[in-house]
C-alpha atoms as a PDB file:
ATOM      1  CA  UNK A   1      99.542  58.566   7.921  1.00  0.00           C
ATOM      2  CA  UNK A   2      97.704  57.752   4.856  1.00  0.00           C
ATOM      3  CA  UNK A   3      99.428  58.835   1.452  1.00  0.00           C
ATOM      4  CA  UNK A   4      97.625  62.270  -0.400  1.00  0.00           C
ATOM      5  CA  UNK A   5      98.686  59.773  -3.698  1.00  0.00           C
ATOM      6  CA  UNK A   6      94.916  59.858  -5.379  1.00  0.00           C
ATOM      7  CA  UNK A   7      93.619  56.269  -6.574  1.00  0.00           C
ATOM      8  CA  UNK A   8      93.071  55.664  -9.861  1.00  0.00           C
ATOM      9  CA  UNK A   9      90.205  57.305 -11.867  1.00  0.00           C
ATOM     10  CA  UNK A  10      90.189  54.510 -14.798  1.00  0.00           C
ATOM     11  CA  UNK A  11      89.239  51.475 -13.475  1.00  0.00           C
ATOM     12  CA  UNK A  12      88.719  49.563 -16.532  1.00  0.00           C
ATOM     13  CA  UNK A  13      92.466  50.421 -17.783  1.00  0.00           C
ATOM     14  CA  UNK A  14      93.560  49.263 -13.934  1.00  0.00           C
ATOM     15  CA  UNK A  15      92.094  45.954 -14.333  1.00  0.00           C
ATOM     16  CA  UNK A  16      94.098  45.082 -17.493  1.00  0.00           C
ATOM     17  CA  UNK A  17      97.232  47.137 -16.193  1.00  0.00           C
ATOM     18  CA  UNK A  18      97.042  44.456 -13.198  1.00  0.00           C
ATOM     19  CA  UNK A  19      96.122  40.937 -15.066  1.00  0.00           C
ATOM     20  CA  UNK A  20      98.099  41.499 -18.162  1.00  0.00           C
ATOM     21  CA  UNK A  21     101.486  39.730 -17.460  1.00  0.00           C
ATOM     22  CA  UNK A  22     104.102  41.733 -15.741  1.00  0.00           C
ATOM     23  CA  UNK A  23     107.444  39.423 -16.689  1.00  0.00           C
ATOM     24  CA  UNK A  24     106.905  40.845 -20.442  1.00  0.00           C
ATOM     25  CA  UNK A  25     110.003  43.104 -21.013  1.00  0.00           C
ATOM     26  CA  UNK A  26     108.774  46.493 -23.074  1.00  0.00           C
ATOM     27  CA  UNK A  27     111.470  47.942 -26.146  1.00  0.00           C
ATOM     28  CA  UNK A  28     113.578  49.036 -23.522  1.00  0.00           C
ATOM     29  CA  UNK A  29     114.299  45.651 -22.156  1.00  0.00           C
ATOM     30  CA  UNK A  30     112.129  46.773 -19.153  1.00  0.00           C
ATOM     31  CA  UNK A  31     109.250  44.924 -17.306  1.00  0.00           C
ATOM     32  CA  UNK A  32     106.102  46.029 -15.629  1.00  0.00           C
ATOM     33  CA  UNK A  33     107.298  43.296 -12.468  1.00  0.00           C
ATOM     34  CA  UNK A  34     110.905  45.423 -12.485  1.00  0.00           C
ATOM     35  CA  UNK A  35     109.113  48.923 -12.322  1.00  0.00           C
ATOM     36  CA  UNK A  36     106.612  47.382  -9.264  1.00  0.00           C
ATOM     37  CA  UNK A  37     109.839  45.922  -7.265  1.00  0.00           C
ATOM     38  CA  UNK A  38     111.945  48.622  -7.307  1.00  0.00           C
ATOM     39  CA  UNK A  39     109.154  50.819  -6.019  1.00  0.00           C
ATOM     40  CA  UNK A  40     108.206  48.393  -3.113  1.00  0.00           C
ATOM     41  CA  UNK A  41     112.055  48.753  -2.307  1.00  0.00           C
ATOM     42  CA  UNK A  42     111.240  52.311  -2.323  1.00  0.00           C
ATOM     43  CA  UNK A  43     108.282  52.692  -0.236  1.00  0.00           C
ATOM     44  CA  UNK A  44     109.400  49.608   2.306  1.00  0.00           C
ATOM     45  CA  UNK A  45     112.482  51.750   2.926  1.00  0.00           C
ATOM     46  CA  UNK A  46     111.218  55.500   2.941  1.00  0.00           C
ATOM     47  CA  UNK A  47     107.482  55.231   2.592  1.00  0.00           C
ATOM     48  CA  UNK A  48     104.930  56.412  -0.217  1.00  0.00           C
ATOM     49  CA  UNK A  49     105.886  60.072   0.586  1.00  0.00           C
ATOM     50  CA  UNK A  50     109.508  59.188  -1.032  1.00  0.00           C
ATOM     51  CA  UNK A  51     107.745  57.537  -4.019  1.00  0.00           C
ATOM     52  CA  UNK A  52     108.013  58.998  -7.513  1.00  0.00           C
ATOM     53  CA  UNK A  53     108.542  57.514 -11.186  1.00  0.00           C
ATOM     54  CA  UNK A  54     111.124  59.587 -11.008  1.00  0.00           C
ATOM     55  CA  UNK A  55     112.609  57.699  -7.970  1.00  0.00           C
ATOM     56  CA  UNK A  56     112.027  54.479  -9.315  1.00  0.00           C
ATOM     57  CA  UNK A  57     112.968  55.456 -13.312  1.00  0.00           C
ATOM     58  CA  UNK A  58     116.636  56.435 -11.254  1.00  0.00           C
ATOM     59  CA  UNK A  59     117.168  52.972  -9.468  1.00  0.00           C
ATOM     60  CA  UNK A  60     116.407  51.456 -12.505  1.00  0.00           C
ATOM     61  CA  UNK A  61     118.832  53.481 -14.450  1.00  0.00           C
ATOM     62  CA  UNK A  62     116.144  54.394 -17.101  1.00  0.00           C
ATOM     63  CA  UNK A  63     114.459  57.620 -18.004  1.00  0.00           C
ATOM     64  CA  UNK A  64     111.179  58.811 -16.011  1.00  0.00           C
ATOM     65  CA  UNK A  65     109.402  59.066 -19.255  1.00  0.00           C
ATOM     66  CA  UNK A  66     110.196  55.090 -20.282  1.00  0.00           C
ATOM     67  CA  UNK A  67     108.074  54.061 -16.827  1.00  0.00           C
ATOM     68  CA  UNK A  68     105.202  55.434 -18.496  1.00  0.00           C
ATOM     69  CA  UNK A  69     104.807  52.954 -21.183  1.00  0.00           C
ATOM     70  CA  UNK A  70     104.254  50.192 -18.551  1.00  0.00           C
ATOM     71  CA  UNK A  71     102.479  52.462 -15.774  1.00  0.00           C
ATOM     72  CA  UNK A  72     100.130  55.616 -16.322  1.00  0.00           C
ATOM     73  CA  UNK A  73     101.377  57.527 -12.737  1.00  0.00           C
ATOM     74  CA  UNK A  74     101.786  56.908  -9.431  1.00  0.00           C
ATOM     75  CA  UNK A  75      98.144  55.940  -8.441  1.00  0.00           C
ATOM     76  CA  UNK A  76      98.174  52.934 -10.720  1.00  0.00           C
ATOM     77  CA  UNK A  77     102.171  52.075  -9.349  1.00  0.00           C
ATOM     78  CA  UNK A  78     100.521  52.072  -5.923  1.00  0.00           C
ATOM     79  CA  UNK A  79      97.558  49.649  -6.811  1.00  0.00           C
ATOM     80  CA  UNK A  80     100.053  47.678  -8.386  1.00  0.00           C
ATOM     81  CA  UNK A  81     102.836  47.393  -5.213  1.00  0.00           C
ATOM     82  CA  UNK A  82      99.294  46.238  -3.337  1.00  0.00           C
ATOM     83  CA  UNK A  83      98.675  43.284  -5.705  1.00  0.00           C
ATOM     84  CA  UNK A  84     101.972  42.266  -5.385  1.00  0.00           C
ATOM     85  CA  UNK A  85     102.795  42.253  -1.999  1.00  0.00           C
ATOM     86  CA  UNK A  86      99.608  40.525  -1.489  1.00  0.00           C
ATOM     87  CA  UNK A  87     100.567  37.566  -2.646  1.00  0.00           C
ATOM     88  CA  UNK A  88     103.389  37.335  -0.093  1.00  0.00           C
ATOM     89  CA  UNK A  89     101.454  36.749   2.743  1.00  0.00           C
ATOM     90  CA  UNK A  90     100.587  32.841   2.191  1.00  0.00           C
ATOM     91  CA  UNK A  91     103.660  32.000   0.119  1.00  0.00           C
ATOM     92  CA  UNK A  92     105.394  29.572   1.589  1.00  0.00           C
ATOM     93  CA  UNK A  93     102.258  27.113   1.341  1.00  0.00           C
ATOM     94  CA  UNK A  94     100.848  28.187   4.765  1.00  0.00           C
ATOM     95  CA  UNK A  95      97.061  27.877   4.118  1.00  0.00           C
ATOM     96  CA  UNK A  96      94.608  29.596   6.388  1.00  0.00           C
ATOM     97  CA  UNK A  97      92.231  26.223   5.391  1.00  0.00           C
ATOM     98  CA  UNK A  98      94.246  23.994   6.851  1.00  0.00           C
ATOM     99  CA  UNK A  99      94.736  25.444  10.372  1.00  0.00           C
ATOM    100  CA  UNK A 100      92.732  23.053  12.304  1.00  0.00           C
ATOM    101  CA  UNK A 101      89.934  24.671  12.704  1.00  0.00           C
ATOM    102  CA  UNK A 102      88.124  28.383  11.574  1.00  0.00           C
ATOM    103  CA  UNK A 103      89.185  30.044  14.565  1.00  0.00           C
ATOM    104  CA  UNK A 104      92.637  29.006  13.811  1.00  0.00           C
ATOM    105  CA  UNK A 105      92.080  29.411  10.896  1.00  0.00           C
ATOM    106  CA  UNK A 106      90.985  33.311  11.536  1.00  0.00           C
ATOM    107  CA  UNK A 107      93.868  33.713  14.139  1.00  0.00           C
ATOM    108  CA  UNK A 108      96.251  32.830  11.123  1.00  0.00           C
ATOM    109  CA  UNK A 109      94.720  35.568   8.632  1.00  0.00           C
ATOM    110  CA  UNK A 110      95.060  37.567  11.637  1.00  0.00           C
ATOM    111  CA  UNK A 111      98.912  36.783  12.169  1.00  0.00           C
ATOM    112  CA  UNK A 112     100.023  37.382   8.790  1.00  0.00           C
ATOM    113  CA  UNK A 113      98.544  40.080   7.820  1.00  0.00           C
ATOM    114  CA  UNK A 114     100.366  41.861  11.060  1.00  0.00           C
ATOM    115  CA  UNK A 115     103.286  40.852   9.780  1.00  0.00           C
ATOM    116  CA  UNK A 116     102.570  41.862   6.316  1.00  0.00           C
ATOM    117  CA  UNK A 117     101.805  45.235   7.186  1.00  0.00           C
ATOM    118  CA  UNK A 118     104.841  45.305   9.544  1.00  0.00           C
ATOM    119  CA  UNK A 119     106.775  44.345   6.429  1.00  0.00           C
ATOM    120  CA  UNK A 120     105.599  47.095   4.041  1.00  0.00           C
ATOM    121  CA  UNK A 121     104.667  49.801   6.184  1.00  0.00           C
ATOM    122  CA  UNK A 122     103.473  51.947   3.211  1.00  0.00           C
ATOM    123  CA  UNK A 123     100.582  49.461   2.706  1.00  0.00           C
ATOM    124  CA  UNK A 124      98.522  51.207   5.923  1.00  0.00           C
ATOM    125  CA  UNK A 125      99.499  54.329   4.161  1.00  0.00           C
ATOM    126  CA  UNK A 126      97.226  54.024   1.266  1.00  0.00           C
ATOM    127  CA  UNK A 127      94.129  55.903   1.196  1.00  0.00           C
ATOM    128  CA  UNK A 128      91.094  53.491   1.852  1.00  0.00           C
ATOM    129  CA  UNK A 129      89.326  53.027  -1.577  1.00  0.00           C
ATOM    130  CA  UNK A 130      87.917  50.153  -3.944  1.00  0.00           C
ATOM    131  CA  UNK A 131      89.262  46.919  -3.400  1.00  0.00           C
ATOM    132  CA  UNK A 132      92.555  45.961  -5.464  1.00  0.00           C
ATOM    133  CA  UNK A 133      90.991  43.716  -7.999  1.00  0.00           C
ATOM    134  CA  UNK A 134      94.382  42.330  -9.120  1.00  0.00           C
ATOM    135  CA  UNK A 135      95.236  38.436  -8.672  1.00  0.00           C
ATOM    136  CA  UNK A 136      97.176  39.015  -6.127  1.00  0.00           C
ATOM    137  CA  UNK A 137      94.534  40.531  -3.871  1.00  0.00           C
ATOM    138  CA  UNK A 138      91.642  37.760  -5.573  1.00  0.00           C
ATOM    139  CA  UNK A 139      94.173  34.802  -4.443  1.00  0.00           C
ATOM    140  CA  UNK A 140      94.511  35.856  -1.338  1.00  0.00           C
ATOM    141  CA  UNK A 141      90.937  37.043  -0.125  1.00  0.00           C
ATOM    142  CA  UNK A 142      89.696  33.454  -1.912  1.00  0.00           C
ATOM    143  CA  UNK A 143      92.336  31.907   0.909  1.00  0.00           C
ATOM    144  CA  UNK A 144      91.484  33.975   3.534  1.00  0.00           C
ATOM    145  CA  UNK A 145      87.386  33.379   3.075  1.00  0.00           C
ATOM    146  CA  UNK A 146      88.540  29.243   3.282  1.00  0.00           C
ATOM    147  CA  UNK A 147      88.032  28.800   7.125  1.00  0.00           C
ATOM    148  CA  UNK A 148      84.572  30.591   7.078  1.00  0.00           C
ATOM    149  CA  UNK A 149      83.047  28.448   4.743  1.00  0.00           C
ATOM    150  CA  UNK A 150      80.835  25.708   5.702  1.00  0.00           C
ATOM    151  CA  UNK A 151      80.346  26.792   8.792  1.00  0.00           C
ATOM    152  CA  UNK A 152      76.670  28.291   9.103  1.00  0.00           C
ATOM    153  CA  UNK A 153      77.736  31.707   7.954  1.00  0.00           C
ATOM    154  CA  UNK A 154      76.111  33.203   4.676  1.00  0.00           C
ATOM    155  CA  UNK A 155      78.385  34.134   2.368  1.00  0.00           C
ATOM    156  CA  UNK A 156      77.748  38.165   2.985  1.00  0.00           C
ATOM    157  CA  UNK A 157      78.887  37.492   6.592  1.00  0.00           C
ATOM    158  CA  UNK A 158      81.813  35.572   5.824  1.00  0.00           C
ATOM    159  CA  UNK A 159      82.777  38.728   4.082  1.00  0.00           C
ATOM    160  CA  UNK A 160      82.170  40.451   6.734  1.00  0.00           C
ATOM    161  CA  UNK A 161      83.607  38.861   9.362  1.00  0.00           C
ATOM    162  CA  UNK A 162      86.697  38.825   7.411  1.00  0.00           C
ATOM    163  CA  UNK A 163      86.703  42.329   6.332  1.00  0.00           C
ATOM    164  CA  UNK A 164      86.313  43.541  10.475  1.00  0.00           C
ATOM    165  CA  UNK A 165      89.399  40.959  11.077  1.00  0.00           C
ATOM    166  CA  UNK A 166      91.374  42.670   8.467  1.00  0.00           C
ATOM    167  CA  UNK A 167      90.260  46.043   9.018  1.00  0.00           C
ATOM    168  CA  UNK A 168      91.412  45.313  13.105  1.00  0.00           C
ATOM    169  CA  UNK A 169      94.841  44.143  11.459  1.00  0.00           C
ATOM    170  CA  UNK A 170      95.399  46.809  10.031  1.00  0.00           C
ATOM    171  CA  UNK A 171      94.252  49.707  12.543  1.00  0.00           C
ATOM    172  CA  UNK A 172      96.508  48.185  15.103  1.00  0.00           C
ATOM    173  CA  UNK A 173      99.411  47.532  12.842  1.00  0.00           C
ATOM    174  CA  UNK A 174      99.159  51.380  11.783  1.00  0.00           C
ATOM    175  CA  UNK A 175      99.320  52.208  15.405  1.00  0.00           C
ATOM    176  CA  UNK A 176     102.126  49.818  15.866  1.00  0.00           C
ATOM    177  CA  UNK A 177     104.650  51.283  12.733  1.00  0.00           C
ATOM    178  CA  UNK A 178     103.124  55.415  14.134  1.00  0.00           C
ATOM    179  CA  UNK A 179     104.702  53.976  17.538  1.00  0.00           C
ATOM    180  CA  UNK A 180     108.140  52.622  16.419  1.00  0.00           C
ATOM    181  CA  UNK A 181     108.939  55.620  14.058  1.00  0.00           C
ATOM    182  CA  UNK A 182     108.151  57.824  17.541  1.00  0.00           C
ATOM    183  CA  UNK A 183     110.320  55.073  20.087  1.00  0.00           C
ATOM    184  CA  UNK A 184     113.124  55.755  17.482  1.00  0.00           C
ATOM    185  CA  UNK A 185     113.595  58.543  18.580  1.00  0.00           C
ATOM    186  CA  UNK A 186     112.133  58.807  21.883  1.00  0.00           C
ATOM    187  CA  UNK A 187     111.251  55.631  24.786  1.00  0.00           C
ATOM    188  CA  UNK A 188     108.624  55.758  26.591  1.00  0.00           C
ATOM    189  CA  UNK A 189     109.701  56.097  30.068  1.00  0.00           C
ATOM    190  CA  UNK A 190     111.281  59.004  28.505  1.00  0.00           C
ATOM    191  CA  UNK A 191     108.213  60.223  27.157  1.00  0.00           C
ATOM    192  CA  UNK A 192     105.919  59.801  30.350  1.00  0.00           C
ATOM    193  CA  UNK A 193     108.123  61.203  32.009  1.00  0.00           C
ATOM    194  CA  UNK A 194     108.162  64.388  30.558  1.00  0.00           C
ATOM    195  CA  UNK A 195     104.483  64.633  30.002  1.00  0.00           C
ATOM    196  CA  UNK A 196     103.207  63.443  33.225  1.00  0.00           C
ATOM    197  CA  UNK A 197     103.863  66.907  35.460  1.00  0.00           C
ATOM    198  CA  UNK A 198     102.205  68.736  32.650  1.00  0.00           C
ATOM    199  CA  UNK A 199      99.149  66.370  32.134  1.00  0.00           C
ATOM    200  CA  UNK A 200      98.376  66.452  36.215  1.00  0.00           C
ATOM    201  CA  UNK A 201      98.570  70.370  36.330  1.00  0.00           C
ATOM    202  CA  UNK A 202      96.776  70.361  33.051  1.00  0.00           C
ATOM    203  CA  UNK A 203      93.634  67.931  34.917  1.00  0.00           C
ATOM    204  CA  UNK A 204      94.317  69.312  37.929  1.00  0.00           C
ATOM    205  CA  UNK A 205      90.756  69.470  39.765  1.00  0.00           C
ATOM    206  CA  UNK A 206      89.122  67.616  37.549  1.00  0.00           C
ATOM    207  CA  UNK A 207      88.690  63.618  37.356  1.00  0.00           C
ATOM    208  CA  UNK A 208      87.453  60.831  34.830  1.00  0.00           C
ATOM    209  CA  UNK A 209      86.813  58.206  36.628  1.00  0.00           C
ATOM    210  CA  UNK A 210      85.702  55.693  34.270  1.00  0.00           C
ATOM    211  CA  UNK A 211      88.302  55.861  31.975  1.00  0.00           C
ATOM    212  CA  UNK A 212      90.996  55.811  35.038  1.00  0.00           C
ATOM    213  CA  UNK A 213      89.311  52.559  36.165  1.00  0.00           C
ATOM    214  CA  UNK A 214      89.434  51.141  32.619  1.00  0.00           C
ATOM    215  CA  UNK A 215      92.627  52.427  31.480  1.00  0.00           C
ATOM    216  CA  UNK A 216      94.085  50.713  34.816  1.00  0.00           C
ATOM    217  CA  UNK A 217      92.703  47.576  34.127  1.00  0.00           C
ATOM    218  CA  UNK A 218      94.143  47.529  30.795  1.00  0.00           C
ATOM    219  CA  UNK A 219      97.259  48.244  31.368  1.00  0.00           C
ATOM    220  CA  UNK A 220      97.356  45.480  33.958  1.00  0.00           C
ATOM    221  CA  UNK A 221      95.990  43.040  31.398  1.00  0.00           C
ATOM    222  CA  UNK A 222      97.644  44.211  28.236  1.00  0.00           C
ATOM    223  CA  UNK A 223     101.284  45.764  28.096  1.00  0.00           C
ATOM    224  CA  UNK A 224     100.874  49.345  27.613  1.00  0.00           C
ATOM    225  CA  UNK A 225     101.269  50.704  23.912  1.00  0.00           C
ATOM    226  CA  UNK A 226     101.700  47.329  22.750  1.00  0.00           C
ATOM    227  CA  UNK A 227      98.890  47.400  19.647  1.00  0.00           C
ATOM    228  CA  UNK A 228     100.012  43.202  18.931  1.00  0.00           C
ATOM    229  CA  UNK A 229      98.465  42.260  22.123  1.00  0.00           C
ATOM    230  CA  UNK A 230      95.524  44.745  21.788  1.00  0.00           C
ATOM    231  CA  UNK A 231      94.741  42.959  18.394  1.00  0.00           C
ATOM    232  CA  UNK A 232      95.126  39.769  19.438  1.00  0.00           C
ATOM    233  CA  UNK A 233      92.291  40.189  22.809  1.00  0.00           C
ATOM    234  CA  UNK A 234      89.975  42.144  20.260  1.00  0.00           C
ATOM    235  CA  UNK A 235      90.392  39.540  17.711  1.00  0.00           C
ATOM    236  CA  UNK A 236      89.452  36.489  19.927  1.00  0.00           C
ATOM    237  CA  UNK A 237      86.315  39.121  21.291  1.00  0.00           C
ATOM    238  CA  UNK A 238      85.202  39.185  17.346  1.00  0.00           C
ATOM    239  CA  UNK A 239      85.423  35.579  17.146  1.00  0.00           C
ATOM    240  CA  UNK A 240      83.954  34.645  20.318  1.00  0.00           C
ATOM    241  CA  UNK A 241      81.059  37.023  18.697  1.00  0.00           C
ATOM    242  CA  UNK A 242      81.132  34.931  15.651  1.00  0.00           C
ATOM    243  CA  UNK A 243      80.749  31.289  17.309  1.00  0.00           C
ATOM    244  CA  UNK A 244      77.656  33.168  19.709  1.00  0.00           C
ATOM    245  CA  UNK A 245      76.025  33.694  16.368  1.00  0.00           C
ATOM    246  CA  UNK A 246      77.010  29.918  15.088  1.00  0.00           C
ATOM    247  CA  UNK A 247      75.723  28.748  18.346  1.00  0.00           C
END
């Protein structure tokens, strides 16, 4: 699933492209901030596959060669959709701080970041790089690090720990948006039910019986193909990790 879209080879222009402010309207009466939403629009609706500045300069009735005097390409567009969105995630005042306690606290990062992803598929899409050093992406992992600290962690394993929550997030939530594009257009039941026959001639005569032993127990304990409750028993595992270590 992840977008062939390259990152961006200039970091230094990046970093200004993503701090300078984005509500400044260019010659054209055109803003950085109206090039970025129109191509979230975009991407939420057909993914980073349908994404050009040609797609976007269209919506926004403009000329493809006007986007280019607020964004270089398409790689820098993409870093820039990722700032923004990022600050979504905690807007309505929501505070993984103030949860209660750091496993709350954890469980909440955990929460909306699912939903985040759910929200702009495209964002599991993007081809795993350097971090997005935007403020959008600095306010939110400085919110997200707020129920680690003080804790007894050092501040390279609250990192950590946060980066293997997010990184579970988002493995599950990819597997989650693969599965609903396949339900669309095809259930389950369905599914099994054509593949079954084959599969037991295919493994006819030959057995596995470890993973038939574990495969039944999970799908006793956690509804099959459902990736939400497979992050949410892997999650507590990391965190029940994490207090062993505080302990």
């Amino acid at each position: 699933m992840p977008s062939n879209a390259p990152r961006p080879s200039d970091p230094t222009r990046l970093i200004s492209l993503l701090w300078e402010p984005s509500d400044r309207p260019g010659r054209s009466g055109l803003s950085k901030q109206a090039v970025v939403e129109n191509a979230i629009a975009i991407a939420d609706a057909e993914g980073l596959g349908a994404l050009t500045m040609r797609r976007v300069a269209d919506r926004l009735g403009v000329g493809a060669m006007t986007l280019y005097t607020h964004v270089p390409g398409k790689p820098e567009l993409v870093e820039l959709m990722l700032d923004a969105v990022a600050g979504e995630a905690y807007a309505d005042g929501a505070l993984p701080g103030a949860q209660g306690d750091w496993r709350a606290g954890m469980r909440h990062v955990a929460e909306r970041n699912w939903g985040h992803h759910l929200r702009h598929p495209w964002t599991v899409e993007v081809v795993p790089g350097r971090p997005v050093l935007g403020p959008g992406v600095s306010a939110k992992y400085e919110v997200e690090l707020a129920p680690l600290d003080g804790i007894g962690l050092s501040d390279l394993e609250m990192d950590q720990v946060l980066c293997g929550v997010l990184a579970l997030v988002e493995s599950t939530a990819r597997q989650q948006i693969g599965l609903d594009r396949v339900r669309a257009g095809n259930g389950d039941l369905d599914w099994w039910a054509t593949v079954s026959p084959v599969l037991a001639q295919a493994m006819r005569g030959r057995r596995f019986p470890l993973a038939e032993r574990v495969g039944a127990a999970t799908g006793e304990a956690v509804e099959a193909g459902d990736p939400l409750a497979t992050m949410r028993l892997s999650l507590d595992l990391l965190l029940d990790g994490v207090a062993g270590r505080l302990a």
